[in-house]
N, C-alpha and C. Protein backbone atom coordinates (compact mmCIF):
# COMPACT_ATOMS: atom_id res chain seq x y z
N UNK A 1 -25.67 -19.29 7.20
CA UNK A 1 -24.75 -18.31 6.66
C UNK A 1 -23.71 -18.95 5.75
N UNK A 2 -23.77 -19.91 6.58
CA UNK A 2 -22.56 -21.08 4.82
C UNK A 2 -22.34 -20.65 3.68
N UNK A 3 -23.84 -21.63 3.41
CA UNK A 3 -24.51 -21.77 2.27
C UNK A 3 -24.36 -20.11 1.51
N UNK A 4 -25.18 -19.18 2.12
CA UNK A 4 -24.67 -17.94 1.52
C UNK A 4 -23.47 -17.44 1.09
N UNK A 5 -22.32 -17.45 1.85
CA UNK A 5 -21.32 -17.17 1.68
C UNK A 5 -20.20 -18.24 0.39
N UNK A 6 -20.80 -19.43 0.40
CA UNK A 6 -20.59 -19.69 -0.84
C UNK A 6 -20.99 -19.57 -1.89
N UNK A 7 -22.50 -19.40 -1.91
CA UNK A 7 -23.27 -18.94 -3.37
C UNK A 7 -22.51 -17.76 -3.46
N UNK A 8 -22.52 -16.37 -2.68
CA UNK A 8 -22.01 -15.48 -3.01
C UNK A 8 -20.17 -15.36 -3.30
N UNK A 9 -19.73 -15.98 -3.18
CA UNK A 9 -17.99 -16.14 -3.94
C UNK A 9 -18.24 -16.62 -4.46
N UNK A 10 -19.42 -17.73 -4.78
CA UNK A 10 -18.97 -18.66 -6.21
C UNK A 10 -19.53 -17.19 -7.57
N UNK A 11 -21.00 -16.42 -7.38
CA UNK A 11 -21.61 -15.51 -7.87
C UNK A 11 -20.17 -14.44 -8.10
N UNK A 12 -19.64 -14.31 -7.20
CA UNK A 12 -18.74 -13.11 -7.46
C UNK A 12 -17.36 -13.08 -8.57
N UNK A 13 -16.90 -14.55 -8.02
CA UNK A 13 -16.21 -15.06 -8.84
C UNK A 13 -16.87 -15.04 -10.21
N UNK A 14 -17.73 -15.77 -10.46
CA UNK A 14 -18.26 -15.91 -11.93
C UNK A 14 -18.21 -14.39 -12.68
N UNK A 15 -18.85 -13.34 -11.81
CA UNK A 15 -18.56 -12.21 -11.90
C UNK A 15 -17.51 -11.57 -12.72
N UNK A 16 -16.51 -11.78 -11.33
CA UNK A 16 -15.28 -11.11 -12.05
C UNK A 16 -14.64 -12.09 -13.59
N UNK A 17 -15.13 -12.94 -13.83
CA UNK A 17 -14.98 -13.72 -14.55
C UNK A 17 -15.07 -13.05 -16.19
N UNK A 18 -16.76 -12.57 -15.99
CA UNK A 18 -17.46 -12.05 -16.81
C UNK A 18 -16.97 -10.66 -17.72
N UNK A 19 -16.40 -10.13 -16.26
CA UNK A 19 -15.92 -9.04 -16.24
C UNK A 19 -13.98 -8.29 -16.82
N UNK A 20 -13.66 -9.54 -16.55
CA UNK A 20 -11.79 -9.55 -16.66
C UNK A 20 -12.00 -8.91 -18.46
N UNK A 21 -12.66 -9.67 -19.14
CA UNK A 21 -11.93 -9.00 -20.46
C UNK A 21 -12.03 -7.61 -20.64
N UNK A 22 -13.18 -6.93 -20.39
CA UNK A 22 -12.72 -5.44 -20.43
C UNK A 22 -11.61 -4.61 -19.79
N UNK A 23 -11.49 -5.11 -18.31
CA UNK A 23 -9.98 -4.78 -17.95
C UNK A 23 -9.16 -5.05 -18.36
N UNK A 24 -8.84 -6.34 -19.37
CA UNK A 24 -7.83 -6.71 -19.78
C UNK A 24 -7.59 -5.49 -21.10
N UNK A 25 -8.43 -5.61 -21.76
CA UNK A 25 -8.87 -4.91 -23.49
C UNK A 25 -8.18 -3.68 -22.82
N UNK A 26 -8.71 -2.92 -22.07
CA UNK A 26 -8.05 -1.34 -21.24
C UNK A 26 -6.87 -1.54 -20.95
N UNK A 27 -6.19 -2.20 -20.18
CA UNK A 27 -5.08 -2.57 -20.11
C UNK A 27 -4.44 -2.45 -21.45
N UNK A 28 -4.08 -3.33 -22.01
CA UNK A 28 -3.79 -3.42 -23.34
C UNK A 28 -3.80 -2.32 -24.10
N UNK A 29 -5.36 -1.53 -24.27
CA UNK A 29 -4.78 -0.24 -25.20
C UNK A 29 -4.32 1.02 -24.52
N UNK A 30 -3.57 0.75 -23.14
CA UNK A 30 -2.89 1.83 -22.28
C UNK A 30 -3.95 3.18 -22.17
N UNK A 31 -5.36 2.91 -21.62
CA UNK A 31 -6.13 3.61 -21.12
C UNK A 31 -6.14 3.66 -19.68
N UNK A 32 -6.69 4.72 -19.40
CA UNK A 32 -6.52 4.88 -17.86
C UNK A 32 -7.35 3.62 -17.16
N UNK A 33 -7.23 2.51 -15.70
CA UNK A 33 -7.99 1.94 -15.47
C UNK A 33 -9.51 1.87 -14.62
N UNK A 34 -9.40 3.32 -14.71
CA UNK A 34 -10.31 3.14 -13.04
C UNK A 34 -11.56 2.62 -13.37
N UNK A 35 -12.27 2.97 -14.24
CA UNK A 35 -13.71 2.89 -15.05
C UNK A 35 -13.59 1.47 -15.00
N UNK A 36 -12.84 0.88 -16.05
CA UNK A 36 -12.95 -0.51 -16.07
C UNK A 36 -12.83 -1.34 -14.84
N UNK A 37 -12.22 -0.72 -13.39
CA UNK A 37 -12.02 -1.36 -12.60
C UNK A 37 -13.21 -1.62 -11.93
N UNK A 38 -13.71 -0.29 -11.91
CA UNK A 38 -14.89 -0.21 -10.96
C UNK A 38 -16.17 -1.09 -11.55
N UNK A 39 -16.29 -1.28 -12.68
CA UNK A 39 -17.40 -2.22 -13.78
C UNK A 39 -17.07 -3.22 -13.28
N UNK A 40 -15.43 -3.90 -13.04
CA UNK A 40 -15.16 -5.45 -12.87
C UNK A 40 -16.05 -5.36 -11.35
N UNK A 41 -15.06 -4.64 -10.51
CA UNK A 41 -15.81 -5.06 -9.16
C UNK A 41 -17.71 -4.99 -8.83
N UNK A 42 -18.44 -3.82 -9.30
CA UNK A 42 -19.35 -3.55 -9.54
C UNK A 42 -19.86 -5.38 -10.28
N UNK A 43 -19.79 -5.69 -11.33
CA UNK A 43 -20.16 -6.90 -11.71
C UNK A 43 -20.12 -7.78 -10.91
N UNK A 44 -18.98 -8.24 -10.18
CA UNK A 44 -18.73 -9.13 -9.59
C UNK A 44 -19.62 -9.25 -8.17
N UNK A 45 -19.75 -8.21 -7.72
CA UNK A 45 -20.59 -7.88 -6.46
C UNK A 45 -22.10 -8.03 -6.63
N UNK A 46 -22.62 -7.70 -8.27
CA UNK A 46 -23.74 -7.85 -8.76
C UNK A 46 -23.95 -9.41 -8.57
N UNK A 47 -22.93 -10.02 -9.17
CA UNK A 47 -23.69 -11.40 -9.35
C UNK A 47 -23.60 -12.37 -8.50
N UNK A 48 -22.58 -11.96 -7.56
CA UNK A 48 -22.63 -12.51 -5.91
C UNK A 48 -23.96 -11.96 -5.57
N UNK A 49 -25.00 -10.85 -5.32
CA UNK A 49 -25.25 -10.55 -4.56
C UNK A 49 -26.61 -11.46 -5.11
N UNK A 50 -26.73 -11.46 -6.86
CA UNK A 50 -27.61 -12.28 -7.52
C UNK A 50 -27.64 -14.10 -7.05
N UNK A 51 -26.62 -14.27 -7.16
CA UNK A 51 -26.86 -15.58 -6.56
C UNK A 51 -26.96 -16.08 -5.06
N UNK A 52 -27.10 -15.07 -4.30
CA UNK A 52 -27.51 -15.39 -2.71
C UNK A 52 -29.24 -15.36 -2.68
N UNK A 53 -29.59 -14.63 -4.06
CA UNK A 53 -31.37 -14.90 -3.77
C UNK A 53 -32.05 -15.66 -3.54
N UNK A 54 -32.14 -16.63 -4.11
CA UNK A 54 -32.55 -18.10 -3.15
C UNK A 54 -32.48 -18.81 -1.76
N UNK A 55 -31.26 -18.04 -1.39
CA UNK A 55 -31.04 -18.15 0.50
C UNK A 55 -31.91 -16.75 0.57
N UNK A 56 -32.07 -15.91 0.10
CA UNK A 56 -33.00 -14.75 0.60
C UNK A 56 -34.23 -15.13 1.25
N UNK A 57 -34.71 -15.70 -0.16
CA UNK A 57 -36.10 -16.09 -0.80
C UNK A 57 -36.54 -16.96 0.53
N UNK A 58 -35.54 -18.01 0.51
CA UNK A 58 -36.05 -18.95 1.99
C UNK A 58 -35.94 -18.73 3.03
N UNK A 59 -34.87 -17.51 3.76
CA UNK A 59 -34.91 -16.77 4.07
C UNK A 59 -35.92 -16.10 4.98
N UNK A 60 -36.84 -15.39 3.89
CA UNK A 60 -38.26 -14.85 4.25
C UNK A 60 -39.19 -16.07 4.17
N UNK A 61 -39.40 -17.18 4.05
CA UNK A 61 -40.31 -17.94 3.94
C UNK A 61 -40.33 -18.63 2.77
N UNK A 62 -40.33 -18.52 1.72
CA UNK A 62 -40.86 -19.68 0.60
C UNK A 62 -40.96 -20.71 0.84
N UNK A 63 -41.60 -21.12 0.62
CA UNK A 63 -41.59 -22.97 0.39
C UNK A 63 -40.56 -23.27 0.16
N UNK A 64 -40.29 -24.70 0.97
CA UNK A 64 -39.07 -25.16 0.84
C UNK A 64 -38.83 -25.81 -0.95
N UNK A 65 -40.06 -26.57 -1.37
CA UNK A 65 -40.05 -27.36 -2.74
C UNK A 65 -39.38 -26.14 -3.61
N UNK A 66 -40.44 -25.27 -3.59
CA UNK A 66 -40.04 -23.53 -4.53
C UNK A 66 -38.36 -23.27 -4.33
N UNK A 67 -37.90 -23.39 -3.29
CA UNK A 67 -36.55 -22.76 -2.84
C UNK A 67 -35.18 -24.37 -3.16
N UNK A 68 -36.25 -25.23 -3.33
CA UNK A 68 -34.92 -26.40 -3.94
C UNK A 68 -35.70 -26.81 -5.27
N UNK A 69 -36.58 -26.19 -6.32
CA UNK A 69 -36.56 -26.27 -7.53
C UNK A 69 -35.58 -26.17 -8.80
N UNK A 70 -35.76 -26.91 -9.77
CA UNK A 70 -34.93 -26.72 -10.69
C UNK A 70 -34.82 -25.14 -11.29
N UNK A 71 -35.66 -24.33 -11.26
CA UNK A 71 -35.63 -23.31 -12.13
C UNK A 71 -35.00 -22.15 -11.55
N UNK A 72 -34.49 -23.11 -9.75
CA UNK A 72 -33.32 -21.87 -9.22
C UNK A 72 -32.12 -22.23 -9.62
N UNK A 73 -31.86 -22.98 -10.68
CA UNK A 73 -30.44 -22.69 -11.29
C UNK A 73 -29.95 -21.92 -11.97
N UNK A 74 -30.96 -21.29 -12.74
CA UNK A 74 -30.22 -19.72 -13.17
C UNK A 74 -29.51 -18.83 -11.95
N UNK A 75 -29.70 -19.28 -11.19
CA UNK A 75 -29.33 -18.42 -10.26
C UNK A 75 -27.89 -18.84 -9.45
N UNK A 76 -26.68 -19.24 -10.31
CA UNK A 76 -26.17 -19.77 -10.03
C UNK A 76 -25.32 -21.05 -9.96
N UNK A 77 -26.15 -22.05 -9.82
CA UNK A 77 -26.18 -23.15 -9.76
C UNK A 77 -26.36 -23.46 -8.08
N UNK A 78 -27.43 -22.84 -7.67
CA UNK A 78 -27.89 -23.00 -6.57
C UNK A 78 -28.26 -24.38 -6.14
N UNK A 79 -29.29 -25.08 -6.68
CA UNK A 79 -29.50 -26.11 -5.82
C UNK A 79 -28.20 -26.98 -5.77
N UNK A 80 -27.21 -26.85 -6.84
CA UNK A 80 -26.29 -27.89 -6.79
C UNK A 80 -24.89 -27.34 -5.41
N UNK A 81 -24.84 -25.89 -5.24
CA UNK A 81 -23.69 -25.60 -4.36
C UNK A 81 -25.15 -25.84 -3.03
N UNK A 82 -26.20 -25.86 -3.09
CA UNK A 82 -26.90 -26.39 -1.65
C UNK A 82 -26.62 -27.56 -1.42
N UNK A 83 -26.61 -28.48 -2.15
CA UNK A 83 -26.39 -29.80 -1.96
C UNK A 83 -25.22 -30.20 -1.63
N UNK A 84 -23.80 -29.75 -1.47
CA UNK A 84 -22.76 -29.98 -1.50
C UNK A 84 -22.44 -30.34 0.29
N UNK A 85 -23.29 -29.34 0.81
CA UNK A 85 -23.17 -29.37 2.46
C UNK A 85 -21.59 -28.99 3.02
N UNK A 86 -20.97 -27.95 2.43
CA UNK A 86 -19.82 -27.86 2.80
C UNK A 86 -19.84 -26.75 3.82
N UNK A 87 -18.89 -26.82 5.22
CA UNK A 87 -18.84 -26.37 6.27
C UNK A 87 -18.64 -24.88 5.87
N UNK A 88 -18.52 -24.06 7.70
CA UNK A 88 -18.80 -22.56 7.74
C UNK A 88 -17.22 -22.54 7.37
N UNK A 89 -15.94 -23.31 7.65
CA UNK A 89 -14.50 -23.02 6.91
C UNK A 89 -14.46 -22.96 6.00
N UNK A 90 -14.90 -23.67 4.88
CA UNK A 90 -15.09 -23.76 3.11
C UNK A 90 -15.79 -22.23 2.95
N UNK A 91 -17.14 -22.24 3.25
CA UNK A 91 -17.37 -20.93 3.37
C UNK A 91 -16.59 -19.41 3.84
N UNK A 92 -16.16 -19.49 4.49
CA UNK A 92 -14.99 -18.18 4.84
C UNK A 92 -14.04 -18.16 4.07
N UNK A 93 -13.32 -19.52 3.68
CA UNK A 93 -12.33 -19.68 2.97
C UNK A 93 -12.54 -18.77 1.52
N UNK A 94 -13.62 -19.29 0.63
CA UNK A 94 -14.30 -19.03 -0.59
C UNK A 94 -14.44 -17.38 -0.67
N UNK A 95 -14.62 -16.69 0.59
CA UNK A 95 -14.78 -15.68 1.20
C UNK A 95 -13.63 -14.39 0.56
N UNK A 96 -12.84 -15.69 1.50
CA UNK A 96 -11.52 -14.61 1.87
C UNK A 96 -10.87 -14.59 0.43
N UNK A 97 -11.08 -15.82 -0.15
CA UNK A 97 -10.22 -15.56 -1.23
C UNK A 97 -11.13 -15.20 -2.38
N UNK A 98 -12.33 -15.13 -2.43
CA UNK A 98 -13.06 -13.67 -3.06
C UNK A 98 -12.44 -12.36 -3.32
N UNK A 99 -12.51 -11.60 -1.78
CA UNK A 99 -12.14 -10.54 -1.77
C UNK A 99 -10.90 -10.65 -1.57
N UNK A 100 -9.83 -10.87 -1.54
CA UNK A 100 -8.34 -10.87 -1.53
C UNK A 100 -8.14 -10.94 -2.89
N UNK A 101 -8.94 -11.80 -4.54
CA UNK A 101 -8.30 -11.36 -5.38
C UNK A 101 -9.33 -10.08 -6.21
N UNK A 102 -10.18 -9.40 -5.81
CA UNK A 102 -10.67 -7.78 -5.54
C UNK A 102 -9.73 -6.88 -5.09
N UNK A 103 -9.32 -7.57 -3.69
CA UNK A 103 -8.27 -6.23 -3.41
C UNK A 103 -6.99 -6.49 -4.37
N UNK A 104 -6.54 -8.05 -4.89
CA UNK A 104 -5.01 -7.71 -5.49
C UNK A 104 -5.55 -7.17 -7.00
N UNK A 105 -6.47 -7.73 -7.02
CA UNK A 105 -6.64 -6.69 -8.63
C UNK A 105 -6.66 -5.38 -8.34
N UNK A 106 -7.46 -4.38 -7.53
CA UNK A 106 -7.66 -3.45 -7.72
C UNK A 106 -6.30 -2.97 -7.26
N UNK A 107 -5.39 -3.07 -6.41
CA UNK A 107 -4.35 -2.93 -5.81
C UNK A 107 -3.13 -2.95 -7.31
N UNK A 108 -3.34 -4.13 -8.39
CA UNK A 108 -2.63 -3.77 -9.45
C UNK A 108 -2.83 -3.02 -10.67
N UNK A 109 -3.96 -2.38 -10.39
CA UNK A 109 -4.60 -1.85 -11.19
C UNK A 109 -3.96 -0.21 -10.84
N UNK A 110 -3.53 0.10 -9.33
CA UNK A 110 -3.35 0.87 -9.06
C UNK A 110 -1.62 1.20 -9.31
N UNK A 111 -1.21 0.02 -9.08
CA UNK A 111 0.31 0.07 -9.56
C UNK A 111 0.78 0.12 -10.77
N UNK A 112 -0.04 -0.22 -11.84
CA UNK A 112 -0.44 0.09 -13.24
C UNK A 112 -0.65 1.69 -13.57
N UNK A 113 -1.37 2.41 -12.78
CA UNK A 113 -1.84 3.30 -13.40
C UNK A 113 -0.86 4.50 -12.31
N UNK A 114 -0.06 4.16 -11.32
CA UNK A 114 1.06 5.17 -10.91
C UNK A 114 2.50 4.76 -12.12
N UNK A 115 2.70 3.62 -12.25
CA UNK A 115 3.91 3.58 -13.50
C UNK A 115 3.46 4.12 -14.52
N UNK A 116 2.06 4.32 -15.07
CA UNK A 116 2.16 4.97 -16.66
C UNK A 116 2.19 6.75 -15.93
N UNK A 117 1.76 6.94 -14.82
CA UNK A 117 1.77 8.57 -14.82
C UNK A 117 3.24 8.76 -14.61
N UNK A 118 4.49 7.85 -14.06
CA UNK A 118 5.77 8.17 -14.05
C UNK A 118 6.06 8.52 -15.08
N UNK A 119 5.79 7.48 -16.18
CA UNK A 119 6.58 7.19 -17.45
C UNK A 119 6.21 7.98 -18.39
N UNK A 120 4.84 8.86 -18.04
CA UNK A 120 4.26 9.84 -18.83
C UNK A 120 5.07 11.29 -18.91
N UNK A 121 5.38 11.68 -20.00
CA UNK A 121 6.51 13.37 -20.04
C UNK A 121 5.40 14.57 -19.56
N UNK A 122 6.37 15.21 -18.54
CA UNK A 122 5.75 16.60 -18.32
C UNK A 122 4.97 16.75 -19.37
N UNK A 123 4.13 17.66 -19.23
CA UNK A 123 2.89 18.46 -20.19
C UNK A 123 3.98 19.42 -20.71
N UNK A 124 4.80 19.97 -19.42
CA UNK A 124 5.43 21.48 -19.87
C UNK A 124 6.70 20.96 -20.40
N UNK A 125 7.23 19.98 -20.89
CA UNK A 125 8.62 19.55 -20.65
C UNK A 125 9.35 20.36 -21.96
N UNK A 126 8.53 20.65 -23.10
CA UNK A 126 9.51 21.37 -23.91
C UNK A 126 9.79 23.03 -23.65
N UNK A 127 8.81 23.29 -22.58
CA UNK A 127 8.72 24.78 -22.35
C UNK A 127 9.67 24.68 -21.30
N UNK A 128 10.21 23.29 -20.75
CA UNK A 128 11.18 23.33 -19.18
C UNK A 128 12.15 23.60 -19.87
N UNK A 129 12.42 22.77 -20.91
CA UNK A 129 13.87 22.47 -21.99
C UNK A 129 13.94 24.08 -22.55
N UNK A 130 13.24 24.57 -22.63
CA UNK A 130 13.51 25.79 -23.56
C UNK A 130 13.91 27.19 -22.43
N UNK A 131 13.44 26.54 -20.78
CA UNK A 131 13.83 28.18 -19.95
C UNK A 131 15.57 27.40 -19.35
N UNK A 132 15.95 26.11 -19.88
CA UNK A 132 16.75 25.25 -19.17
C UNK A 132 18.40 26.09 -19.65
N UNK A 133 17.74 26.57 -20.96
CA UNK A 133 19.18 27.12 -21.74
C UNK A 133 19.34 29.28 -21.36
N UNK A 134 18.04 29.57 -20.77
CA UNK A 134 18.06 30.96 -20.61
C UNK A 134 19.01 31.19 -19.56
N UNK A 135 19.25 32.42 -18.88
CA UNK A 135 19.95 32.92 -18.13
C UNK A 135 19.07 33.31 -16.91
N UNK A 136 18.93 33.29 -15.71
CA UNK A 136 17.71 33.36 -14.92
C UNK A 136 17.49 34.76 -14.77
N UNK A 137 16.53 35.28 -14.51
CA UNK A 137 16.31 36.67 -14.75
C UNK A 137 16.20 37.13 -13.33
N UNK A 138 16.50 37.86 -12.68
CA UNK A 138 16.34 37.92 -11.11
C UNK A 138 15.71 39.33 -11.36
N UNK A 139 13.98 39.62 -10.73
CA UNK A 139 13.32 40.89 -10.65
C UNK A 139 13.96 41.70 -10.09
N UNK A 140 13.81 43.33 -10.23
CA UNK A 140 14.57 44.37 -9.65
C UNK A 140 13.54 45.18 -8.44
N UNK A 141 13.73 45.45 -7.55
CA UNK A 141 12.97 46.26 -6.75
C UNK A 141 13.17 47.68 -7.53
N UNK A 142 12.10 48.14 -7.26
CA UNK A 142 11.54 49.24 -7.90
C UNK A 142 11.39 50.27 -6.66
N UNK A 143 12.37 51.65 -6.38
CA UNK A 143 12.19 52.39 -5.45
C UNK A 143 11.98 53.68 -5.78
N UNK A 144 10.75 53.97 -4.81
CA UNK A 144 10.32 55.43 -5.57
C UNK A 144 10.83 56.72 -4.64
């Protein structure tokens, strides 16, 4: 489970990697974020989930030669984070701080997009300004 858990943060990371400039570009031209958010995370989860295939693969069986070949480096840089032999702590670690900067992005993404709806003017605000100067009209009961 290590080994997985680091291919997949190193995959995810690369991910969000891939992914930051369109959030950024949105950001920037003061569009709403959610779309772009959901693409970053969506990516990022893609290519974590892409680079755990080779622990799949062996996993179910492959040959071991097949499963430490060169041509599983597209996938990552798999044989080289196999070779590293780093413990199940490195692994959790890689983990946690995966998804912790998922949640603080998406988390500022959200604090982003409640300050522009503050800072955004009523829809109705010139029709508020315009009943602001009337006299209030109080309805009359009507008795028959």
């Amino acid at each position: 489970m290590a080994h997985s858990a680091i291919h997949f943060a190193t995959g995810a990371m690369i991910g969000a990697v891939m992914a930051s400039p369109s959030v950024v570009r949105t950001f920037f031209r003061g569009k709403p974020l959610a779309r772009a958010v959901a693409r970053w995370l969506l990516c990022s989860n893609a290519v974590g989930l892409y680079a755990v295939v080779p622990s799949v693969l062996r996993y179910l069986g492959c040959p071991e030669h097949l499963c430490r070949s060169k041509w599983l480096s597209v996938f990552i840089f798999h044989p080289q984070l196999a070779s590293l032999h780093l413990g199940t702590i490195w692994a959790t670690a890689a983990l946690v701080i995966c998804f912790a900067l998922q949640y603080a992005g998406v988390l500022t993404a959200l604090a982003v997009a409640l300050r522009r709806q503050h800072l955004r003017p009523h829809p109705n605000l010139a029709q508020i300004r315009q009943l602001e100067g009337q006299k209030p009209q109080i309805p009359r009961k009507v008795c028959h």
